[in-house]
Structures are given as structure tokens and as C-alpha cells.
C-alpha atoms as a PDB file:
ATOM      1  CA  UNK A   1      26.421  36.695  -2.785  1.00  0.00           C
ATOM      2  CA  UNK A   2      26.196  33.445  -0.869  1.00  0.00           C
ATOM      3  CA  UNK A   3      23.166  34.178   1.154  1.00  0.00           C
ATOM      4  CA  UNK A   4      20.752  33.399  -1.578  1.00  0.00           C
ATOM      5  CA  UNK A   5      21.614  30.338  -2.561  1.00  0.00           C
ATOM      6  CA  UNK A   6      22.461  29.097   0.741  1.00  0.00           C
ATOM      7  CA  UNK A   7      19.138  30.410   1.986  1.00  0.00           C
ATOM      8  CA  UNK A   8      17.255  28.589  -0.951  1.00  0.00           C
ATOM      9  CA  UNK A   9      19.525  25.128   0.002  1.00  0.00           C
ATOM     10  CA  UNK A  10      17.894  25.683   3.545  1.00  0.00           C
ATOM     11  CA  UNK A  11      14.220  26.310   2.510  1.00  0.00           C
ATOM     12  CA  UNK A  12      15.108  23.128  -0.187  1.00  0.00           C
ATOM     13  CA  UNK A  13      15.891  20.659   2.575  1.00  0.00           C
ATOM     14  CA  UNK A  14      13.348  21.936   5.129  1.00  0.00           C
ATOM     15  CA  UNK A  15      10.437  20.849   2.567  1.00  0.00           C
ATOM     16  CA  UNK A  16      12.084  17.855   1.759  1.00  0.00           C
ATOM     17  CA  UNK A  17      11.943  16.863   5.544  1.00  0.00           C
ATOM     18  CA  UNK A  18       8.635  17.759   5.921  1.00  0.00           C
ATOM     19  CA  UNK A  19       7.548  16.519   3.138  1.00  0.00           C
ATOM     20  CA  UNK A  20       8.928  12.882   4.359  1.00  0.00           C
ATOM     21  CA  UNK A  21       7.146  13.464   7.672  1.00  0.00           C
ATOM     22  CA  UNK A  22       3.942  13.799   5.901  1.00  0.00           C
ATOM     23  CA  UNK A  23       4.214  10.306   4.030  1.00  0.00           C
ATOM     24  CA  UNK A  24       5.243   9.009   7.564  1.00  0.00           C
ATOM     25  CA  UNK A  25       1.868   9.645   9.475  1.00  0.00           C
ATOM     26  CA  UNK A  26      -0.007   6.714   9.694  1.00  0.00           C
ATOM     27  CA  UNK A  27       3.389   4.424  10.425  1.00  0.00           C
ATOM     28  CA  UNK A  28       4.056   6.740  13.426  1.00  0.00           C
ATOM     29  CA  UNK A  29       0.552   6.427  15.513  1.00  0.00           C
ATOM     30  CA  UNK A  30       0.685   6.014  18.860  1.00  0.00           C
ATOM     31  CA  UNK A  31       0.471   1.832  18.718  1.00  0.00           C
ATOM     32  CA  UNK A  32       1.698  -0.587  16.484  1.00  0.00           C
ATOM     33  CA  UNK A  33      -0.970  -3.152  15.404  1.00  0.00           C
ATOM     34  CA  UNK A  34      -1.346  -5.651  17.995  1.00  0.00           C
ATOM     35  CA  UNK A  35       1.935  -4.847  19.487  1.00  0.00           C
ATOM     36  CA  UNK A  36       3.663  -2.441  21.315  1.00  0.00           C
ATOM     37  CA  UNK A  37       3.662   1.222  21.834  1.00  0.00           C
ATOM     38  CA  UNK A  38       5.793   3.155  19.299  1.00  0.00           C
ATOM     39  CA  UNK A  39       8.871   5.188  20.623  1.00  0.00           C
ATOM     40  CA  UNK A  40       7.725   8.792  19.525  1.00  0.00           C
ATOM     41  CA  UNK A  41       9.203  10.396  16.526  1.00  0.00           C
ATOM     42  CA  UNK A  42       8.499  14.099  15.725  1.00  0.00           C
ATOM     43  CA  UNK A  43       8.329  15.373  12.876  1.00  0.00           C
ATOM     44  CA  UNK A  44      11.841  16.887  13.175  1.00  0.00           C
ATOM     45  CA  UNK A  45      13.320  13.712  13.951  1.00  0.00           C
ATOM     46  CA  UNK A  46      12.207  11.512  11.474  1.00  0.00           C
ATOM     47  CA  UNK A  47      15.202  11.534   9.212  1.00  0.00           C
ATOM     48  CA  UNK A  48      18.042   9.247   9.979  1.00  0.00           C
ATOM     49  CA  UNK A  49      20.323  12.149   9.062  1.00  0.00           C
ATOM     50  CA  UNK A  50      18.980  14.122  11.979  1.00  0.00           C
ATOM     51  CA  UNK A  51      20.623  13.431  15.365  1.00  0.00           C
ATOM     52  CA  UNK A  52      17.929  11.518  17.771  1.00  0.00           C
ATOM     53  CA  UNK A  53      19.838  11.044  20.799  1.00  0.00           C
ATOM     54  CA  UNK A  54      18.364   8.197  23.005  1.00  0.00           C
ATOM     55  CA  UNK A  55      16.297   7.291  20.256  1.00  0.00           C
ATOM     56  CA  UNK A  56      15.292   3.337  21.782  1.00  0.00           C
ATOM     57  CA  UNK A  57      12.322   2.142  18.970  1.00  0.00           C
ATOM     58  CA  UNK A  58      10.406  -0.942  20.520  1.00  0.00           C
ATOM     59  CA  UNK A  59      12.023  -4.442  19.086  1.00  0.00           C
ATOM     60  CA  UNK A  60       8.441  -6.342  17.627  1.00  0.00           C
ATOM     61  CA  UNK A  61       7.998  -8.853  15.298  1.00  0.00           C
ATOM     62  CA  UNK A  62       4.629 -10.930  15.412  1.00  0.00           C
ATOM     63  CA  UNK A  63       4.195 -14.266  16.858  1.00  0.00           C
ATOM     64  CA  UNK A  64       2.887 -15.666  13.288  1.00  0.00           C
ATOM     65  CA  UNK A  65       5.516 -13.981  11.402  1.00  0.00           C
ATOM     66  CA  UNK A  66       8.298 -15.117  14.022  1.00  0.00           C
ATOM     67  CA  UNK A  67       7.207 -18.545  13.412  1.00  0.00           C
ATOM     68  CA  UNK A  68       8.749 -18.834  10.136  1.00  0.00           C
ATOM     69  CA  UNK A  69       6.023 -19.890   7.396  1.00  0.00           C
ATOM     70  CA  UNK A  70       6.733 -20.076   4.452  1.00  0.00           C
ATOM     71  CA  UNK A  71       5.949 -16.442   3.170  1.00  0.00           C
ATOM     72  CA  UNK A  72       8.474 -14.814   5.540  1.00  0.00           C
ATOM     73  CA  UNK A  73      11.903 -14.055   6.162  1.00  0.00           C
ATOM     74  CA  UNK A  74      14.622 -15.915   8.246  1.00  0.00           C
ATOM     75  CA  UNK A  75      16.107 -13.662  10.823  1.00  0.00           C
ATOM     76  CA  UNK A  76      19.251 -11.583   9.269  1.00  0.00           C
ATOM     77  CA  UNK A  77      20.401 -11.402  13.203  1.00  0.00           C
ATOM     78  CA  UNK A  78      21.458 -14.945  12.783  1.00  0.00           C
ATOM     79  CA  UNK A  79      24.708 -15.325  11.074  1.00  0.00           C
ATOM     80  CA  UNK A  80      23.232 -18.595   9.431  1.00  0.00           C
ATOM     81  CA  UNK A  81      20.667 -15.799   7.112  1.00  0.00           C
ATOM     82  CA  UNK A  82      23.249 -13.445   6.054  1.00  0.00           C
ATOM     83  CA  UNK A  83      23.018 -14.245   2.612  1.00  0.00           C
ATOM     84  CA  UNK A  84      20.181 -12.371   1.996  1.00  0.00           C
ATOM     85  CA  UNK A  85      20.493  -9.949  -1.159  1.00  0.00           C
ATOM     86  CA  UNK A  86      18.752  -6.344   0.007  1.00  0.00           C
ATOM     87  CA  UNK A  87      18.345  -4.133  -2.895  1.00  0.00           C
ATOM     88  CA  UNK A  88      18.512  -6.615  -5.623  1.00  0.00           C
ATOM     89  CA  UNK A  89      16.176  -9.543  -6.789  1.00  0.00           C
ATOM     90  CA  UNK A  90      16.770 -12.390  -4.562  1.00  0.00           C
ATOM     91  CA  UNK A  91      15.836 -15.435  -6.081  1.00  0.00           C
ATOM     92  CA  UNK A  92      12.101 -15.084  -6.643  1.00  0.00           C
ATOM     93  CA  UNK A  93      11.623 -12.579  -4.182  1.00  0.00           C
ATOM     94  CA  UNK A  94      12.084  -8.338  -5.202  1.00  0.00           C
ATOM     95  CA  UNK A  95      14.284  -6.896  -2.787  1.00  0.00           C
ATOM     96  CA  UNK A  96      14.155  -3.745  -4.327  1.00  0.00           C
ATOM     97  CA  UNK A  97      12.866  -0.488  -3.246  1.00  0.00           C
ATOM     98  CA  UNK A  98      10.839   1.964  -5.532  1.00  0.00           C
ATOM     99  CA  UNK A  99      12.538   4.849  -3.534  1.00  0.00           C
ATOM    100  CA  UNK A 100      16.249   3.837  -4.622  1.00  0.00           C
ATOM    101  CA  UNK A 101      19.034   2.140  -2.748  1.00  0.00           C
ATOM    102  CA  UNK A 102      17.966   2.001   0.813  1.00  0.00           C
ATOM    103  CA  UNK A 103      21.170   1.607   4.006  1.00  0.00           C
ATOM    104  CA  UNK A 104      21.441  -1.484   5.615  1.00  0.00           C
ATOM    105  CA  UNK A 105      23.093  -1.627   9.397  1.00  0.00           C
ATOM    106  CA  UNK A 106      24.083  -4.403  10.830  1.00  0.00           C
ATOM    107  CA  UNK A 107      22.719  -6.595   8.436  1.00  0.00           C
ATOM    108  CA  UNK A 108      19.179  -4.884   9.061  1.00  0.00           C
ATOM    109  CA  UNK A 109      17.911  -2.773   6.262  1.00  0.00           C
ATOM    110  CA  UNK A 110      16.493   1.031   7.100  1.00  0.00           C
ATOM    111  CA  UNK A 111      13.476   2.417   6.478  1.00  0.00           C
ATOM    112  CA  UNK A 112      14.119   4.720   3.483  1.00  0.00           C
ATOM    113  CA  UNK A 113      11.857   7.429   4.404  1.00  0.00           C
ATOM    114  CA  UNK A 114      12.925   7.733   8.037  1.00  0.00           C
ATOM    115  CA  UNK A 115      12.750   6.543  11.924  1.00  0.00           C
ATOM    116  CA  UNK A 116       8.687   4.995  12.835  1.00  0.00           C
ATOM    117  CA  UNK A 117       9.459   3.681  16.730  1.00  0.00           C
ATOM    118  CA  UNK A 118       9.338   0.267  15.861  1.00  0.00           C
ATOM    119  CA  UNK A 119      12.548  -1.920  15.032  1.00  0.00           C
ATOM    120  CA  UNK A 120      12.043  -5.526  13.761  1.00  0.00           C
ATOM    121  CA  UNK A 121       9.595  -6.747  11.273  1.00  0.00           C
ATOM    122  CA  UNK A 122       6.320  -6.257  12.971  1.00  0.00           C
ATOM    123  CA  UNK A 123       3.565  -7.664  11.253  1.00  0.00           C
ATOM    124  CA  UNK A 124       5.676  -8.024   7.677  1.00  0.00           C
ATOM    125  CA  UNK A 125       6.934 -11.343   6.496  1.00  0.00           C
ATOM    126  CA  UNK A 126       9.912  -9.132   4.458  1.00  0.00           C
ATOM    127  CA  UNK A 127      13.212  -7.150   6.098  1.00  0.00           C
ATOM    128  CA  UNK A 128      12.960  -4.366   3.837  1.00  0.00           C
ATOM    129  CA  UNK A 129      10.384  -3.666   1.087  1.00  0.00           C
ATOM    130  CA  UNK A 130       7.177  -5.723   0.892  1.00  0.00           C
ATOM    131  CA  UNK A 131       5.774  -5.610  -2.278  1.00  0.00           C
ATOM    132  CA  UNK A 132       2.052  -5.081  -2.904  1.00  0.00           C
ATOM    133  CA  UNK A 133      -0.572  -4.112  -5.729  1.00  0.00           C
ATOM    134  CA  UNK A 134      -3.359  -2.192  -5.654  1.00  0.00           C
ATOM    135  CA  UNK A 135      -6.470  -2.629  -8.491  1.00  0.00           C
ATOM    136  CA  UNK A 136      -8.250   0.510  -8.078  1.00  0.00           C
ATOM    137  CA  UNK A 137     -11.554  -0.038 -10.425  1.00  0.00           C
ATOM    138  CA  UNK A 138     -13.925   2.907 -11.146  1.00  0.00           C
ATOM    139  CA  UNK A 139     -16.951   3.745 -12.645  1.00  0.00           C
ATOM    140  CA  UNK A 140     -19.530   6.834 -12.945  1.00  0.00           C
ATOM    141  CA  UNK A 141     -22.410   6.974 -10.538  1.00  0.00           C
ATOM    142  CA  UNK A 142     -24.967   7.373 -12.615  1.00  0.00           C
ATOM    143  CA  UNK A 143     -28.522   8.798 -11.650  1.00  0.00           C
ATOM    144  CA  UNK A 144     -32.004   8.504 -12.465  1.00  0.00           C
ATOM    145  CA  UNK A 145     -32.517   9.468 -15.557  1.00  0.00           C
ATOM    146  CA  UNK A 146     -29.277   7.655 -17.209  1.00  0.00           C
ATOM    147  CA  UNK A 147     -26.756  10.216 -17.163  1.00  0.00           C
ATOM    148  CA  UNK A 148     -23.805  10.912 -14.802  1.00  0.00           C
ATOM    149  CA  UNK A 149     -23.785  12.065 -10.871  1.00  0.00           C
ATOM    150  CA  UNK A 150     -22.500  15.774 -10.971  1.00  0.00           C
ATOM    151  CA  UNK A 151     -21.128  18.017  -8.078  1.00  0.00           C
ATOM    152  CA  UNK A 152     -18.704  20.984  -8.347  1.00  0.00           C
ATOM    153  CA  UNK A 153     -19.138  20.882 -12.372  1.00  0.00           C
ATOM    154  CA  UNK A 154     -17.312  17.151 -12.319  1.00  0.00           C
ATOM    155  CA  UNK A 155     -18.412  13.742 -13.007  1.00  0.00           C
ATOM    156  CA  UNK A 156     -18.552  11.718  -9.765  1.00  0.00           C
ATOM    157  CA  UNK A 157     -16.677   8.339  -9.825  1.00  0.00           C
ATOM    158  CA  UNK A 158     -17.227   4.748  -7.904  1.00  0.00           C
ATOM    159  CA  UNK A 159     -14.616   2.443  -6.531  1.00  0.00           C
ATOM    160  CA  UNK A 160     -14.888  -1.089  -5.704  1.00  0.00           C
ATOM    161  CA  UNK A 161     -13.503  -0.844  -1.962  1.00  0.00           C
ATOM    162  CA  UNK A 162     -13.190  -3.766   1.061  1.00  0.00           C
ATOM    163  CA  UNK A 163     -13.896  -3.512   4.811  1.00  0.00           C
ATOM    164  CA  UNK A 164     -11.086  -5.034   6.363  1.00  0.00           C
ATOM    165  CA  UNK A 165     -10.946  -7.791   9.166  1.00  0.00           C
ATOM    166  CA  UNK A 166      -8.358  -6.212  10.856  1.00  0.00           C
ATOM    167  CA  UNK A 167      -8.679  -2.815  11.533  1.00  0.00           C
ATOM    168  CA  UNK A 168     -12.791  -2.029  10.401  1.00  0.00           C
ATOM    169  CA  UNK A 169     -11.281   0.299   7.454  1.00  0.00           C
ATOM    170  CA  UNK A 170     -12.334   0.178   4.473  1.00  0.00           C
ATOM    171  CA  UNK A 171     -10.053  -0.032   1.272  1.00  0.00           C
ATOM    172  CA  UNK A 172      -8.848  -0.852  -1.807  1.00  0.00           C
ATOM    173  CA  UNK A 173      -8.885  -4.675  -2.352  1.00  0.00           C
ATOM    174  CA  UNK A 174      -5.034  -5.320  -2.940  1.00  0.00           C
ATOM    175  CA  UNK A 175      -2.740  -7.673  -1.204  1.00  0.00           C
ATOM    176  CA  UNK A 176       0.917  -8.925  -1.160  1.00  0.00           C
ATOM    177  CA  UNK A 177       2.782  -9.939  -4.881  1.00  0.00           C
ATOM    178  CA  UNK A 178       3.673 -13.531  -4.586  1.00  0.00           C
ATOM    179  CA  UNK A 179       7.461 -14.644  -4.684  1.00  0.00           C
ATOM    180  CA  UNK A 180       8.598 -14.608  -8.366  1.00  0.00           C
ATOM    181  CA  UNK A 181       4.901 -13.381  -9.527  1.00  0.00           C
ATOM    182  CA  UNK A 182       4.105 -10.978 -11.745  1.00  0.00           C
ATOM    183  CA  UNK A 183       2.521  -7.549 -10.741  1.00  0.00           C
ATOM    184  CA  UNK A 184      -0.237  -7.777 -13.135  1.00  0.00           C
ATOM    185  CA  UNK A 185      -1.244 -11.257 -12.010  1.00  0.00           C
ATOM    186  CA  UNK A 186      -1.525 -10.200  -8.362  1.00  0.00           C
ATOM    187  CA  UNK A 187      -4.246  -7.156  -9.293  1.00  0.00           C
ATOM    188  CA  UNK A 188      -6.054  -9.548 -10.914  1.00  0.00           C
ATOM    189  CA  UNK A 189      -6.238 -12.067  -8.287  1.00  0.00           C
ATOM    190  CA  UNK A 190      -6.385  -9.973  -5.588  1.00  0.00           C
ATOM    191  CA  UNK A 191      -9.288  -8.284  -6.682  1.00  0.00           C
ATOM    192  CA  UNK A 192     -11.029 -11.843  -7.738  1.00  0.00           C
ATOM    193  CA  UNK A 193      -9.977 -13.061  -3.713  1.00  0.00           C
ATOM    194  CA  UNK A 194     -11.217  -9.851  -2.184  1.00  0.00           C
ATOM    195  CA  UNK A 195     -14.186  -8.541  -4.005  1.00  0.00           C
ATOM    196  CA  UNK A 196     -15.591 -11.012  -5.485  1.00  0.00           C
ATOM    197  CA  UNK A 197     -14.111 -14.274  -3.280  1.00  0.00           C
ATOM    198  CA  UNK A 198     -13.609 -15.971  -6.407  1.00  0.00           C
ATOM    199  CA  UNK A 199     -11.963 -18.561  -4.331  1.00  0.00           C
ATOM    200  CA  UNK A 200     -15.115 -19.605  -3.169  1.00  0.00           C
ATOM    201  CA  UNK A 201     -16.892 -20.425  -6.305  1.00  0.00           C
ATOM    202  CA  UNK A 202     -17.424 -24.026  -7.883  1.00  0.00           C
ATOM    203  CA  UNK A 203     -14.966 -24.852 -10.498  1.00  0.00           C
ATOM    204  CA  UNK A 204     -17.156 -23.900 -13.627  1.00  0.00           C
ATOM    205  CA  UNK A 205     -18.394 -20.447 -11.905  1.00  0.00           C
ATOM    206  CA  UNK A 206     -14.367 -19.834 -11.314  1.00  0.00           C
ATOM    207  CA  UNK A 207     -13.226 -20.298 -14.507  1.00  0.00           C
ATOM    208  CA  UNK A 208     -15.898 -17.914 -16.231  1.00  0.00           C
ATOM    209  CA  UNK A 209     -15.101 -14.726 -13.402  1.00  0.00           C
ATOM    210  CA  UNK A 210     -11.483 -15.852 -14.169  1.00  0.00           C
ATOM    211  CA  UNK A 211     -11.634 -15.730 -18.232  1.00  0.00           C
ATOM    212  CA  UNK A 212     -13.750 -12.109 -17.722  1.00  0.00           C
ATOM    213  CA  UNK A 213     -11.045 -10.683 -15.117  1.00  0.00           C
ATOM    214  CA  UNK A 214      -8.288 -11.657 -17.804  1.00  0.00           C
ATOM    215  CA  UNK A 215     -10.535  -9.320 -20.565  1.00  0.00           C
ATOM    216  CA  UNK A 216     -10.920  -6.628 -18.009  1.00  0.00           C
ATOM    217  CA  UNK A 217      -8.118  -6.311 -16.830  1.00  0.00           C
ATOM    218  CA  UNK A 218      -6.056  -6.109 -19.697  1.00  0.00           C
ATOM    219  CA  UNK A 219      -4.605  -3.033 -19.722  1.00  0.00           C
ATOM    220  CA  UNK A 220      -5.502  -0.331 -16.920  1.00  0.00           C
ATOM    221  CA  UNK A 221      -3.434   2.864 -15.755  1.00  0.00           C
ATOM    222  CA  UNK A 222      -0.663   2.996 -13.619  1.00  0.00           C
ATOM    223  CA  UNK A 223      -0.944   5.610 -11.062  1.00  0.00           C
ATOM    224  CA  UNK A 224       1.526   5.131  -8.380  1.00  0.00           C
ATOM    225  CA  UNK A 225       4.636   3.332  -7.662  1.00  0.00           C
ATOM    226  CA  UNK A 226       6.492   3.702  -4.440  1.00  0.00           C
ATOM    227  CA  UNK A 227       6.327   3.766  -0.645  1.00  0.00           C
ATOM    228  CA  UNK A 228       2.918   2.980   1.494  1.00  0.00           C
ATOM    229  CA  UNK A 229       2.217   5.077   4.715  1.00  0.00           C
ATOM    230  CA  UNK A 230       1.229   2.261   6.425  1.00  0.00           C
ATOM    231  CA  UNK A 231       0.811   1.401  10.099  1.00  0.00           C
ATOM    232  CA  UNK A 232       2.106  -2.016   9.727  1.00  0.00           C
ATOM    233  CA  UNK A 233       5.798  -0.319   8.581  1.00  0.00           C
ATOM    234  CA  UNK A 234       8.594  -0.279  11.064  1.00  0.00           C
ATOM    235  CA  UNK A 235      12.633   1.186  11.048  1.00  0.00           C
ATOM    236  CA  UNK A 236      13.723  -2.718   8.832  1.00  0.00           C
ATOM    237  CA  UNK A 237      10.593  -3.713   7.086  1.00  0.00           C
ATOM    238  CA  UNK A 238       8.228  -1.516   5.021  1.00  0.00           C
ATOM    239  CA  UNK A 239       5.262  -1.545   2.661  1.00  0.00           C
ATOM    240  CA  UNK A 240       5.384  -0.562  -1.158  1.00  0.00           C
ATOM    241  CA  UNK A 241       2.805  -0.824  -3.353  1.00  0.00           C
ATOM    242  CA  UNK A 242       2.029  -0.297  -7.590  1.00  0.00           C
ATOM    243  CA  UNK A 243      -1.741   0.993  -7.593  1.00  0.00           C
ATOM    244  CA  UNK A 244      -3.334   0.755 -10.958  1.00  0.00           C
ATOM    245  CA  UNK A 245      -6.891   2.041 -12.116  1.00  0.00           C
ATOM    246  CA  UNK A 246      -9.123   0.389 -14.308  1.00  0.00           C
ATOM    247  CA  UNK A 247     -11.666   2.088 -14.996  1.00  0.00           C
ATOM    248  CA  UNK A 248     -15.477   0.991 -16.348  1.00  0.00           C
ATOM    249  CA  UNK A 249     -16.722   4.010 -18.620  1.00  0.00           C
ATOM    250  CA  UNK A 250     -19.838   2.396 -19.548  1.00  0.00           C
ATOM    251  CA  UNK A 251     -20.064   0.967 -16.274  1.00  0.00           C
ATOM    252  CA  UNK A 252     -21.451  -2.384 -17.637  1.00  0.00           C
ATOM    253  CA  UNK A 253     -18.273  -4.462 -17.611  1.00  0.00           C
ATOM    254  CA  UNK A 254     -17.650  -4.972 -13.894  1.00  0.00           C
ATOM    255  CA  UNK A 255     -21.743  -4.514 -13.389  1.00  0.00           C
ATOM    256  CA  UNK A 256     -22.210  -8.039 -14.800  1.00  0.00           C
ATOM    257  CA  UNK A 257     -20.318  -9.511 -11.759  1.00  0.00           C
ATOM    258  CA  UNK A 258     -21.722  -9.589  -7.647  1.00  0.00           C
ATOM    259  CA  UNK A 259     -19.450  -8.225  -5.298  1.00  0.00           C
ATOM    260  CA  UNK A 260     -18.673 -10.992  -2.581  1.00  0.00           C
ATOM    261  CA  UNK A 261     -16.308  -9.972   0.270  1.00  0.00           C
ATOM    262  CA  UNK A 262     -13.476 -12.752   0.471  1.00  0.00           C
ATOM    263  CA  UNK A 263     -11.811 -14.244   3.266  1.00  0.00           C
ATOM    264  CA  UNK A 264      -9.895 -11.206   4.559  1.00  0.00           C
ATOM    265  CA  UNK A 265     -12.545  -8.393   3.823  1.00  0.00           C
ATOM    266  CA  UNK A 266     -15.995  -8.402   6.011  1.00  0.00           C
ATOM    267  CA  UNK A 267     -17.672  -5.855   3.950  1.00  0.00           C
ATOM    268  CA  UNK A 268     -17.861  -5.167   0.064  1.00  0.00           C
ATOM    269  CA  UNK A 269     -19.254  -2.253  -2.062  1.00  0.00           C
ATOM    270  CA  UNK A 270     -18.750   0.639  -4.586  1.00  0.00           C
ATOM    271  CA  UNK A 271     -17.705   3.725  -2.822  1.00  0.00           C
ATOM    272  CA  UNK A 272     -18.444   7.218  -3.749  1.00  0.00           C
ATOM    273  CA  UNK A 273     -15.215   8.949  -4.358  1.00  0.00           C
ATOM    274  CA  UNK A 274     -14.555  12.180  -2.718  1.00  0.00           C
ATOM    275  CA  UNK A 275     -12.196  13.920  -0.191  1.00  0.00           C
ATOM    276  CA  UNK A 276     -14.393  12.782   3.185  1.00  0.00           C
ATOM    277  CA  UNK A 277     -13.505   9.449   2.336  1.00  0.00           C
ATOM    278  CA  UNK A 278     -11.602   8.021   5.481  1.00  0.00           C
ATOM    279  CA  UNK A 279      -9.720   5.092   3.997  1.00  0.00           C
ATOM    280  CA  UNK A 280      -6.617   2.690   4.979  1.00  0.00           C
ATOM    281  CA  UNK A 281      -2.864   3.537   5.118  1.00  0.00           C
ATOM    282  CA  UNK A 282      -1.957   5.513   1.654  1.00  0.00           C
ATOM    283  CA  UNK A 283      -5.361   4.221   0.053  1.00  0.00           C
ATOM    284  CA  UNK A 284      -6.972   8.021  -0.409  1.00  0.00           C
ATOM    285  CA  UNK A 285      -3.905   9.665  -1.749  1.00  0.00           C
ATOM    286  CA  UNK A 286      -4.224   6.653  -4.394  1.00  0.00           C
ATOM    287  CA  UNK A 287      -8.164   7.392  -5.157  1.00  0.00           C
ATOM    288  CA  UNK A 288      -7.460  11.427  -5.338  1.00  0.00           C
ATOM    289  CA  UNK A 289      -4.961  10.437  -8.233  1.00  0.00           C
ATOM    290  CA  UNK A 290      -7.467   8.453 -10.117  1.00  0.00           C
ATOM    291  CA  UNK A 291      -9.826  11.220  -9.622  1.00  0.00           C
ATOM    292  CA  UNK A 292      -7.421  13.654 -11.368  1.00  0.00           C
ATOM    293  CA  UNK A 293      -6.864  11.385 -13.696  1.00  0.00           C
ATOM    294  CA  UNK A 294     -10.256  11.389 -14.819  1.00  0.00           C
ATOM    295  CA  UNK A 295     -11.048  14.789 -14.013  1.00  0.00           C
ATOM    296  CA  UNK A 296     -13.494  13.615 -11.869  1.00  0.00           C
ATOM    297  CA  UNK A 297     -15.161  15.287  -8.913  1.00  0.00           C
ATOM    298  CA  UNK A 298     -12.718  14.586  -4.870  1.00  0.00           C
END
């Protein structure tokens, strides 16, 4: 009478695990950003409740982050930074995870999801979660004669996306929440910095993107909360993101302004949105959502 549900425990926990190494792609490749080679981490061997014997991840954390500015952590190695508070709200700064409580070993937090061959902080200024937002905004492509782009029996939706500097990718325009700031302020100002390098503009041209941004973005859908596969993640410090669409149905609200790539994009444009798109760290899984969302064509 056993075997059933002992056999459905086992099929339970095998998807589980591989459904963990599937959101743990991109943070396993081959080499870390700038840095070192990645220890190599099956697919098997991702979890930290798995057994890795001899499992030695490469010890990396950037020059600039090492530095100490003012956006990054002391090191919790030193017995003078102990008092940071992991999965709580630490002064101005969210130490919490979207995945739950996360382990923290020797004064090191873990990577929730599992093991990426990279200890340290790598490239991220937090130990632990580093919180980020993501403004996804849409529109229909429209075609000649006024109406809506059709394939498949769907409309067919645009998103404002970025070229990174960094890696050539293109994606969606979001960037790190600020110490103590609020998540809807950072969509909004991440988007002005990024697509429309609002930080540019004189004073009088700022304030007018800056009073339409606050109309447009009033509101929007949430469509994910939760951990980023991103290549920048390592075994203490990891990326987690809110994405949020706001979507243009007449497509004349965000027509009125011209899309200026900011300081950390090279490249600026609405996207077509389908499933060819080849797009940064989590940033497609994000887009397919919106798509269902609108019942749009991916």
C-alpha cells in the first residue's frame, strides 16, 4: 500500500529538482562575467541537499564592488560586519528573499535555489538578495491600414527593450531598487534613465517626461515576483526582481515620447514580442507572461 505514495513522493521531488535546475541556467554558464571560470554544477547537483563531494566553487568578487562604494556591502567574513540582518529589512536596505527564508553559513547567506560555481559576491554590491524592478511597457504593432499586426489568430505586442553595455543583449530597461526606495519609484526611473535618458535632458524638458511618467505609470500589472536566472548570481549573492507591465492600448501614450538609450544601454527600440526573441537573464520568461496576459501572439 506504500508503493504509491512513496512512488508519487519520488516523482514529486524529482520535478521539483529539475524544475530548480531549469531557473538555474544562465547563472551556471561556463564563465562568470569578467571573472573566473565557474566550478561545474549538473543538473543533479544543484541542490544543496544533494551530496557534491569536492564541490570547490571559485571565490570572486569584483574589483569595483570589493572597493567598498557606497552601494555595496561590507564583507560578513570580517567579524567587524557581523551585524548584518539577512532575511529581514536592514535599515533601508530589503534583506529579504521573495523565495522565503534562505540558510546562512558561516555568516554567508546561500543561494536559495541551489549551488552556481561561484562563491563570493561577484559582480553584486548585496550578500544575499539584490533587489531589482523591471517596467515591461507594451503596445500593439499596428499595420498599414490602422488596425492591429496579426499572426497565429493573436494580436502582436511591442516592448520598449535596451541593448546593454555589458554583454550586447538586449532587454528590459530595469535596474537596482535604491536603499529604502520604493518599488514603484524605481520602474519609473529606471525606465526614464534607460529609455529615454531622462537624465540627460535640460531642467524644463525633465520635469515635463517626469510629470507624464508619473500619469503613465500609475498603475500597471504585476507579473512576477521572485528569483532572476541571472549570470551575475553566485552561491552568497543573488538577483530578484518585481517585473510589472504597463501596457499602451491605444498606443499613443508612450508614442508622444523619443526613445533615447541612457548611460548604461547602447541601443534603444520597441521589440516585436515573440518566442525567437533572445533576451537577457530571466527577461523572456517575463515578456511570455505579459503576452499571456494579454492574450497576445509569443
Amino acid at each position: 500500500d506504500l508503493i504509491y505514495p512513496l512512488a508519487f513522493l519520488w516523482l514529486f521531488c524529482m520535478r521539483r529538482a529539475m524544475s530548480r535546475a531549469l531557473t538555474h541556467v544562465k547563472c551556471r554558464a561556463n564563465s562568470y562575467p569578467g571573472g573566473p571560470t565557474r566550478f561545474s554544477v549538473p543538473d543533479d547537483r544543484v541542490q544543496w541537499s544533494v551530496d557534491f563531494a569536492g564541490y570547490k566553487p571559485a571565490e570572486y568578487t569584483a574589483p569595483p564592488v570589493a572597493a567598498g562604494p557606497v552601494w555595496a556591502d561590507p564583507d560578513v567574513r570580517k567579524s567587524s560586519t557581523s551585524s548584518l540582518k539577512f532575511n529581514d529589512i536592514d535599515g533601508k536596505t530589503n534583506r529579504r528573499s521573495f523565495t522565503g527564508i534562505y540558510e546562512v553559513i558561516d555568516g554567508m547567506p546561500r543561494n536559495p535555489i541551489g549551488r552556481t560555481g561561484i562563491a563570493e559576491r561577484g559582480l553584486l554590491g548585496k550578500w544575499g538578495p539584490n533587489h531589482a524592478a523591471d517596467p515591461i511597457v507594451t503596445r500593439w504593432k499596428g499595420d498599414c491600414s490602422g488596425g492591429i499586426v496579426q499572426k497565429e489568430g493573436r494580436g502582436v505586442l511591442e516592448f520598449v527593450s535596451i541593448q546593454r553595455k555589458d554583454t550586447g543583449e538586449w532587454a528590459i530597461p530595469g535596474g537596482m531598487v535604491d536603499a529604502g526606495e520604493n518599488v514603484s519609484l524605481t520602474l519609473k526611473r529606471e525606465f526614464g534613465e534607460e529609455a529615454l535618458s531622462a537624465i540627460e535632458l535640460p531642467e524644463s524638458e525633465k520635469q515635463l517626461v517626469e510629470s507624464k511618467l508619473n500619469e503613465l505609470f500609475n498603475g500597471g500589472e504585476k507579473i512576477y515576483d521572485g528569483y532572476v536566472d541571472d549570470p551575475r548570481n553566485t552561491d552568497n549573492a543573488w538577483m530578484e526582481t518585481v517585473a510589472v507591465n504597463f501596457h499602451d492600448e491605444t498606443g499613443e501614450a508612450f508614442g508622444q515620447f523619443n526613445l533615447k538609450a541612457g548611460d548604461d544601454a547602447k541601443g534603444v527600440c520597441w521589440q516585436e514580442i515573440s518566442h525567437e526573441l533572445k533576451l537577457y537573464a530571466s527577461h523572456l520568461d517575463f515578456i511570455e507572461k505579459v503576452a499571456k496576459l494579454r492574450n497576445a501572439y509569443f
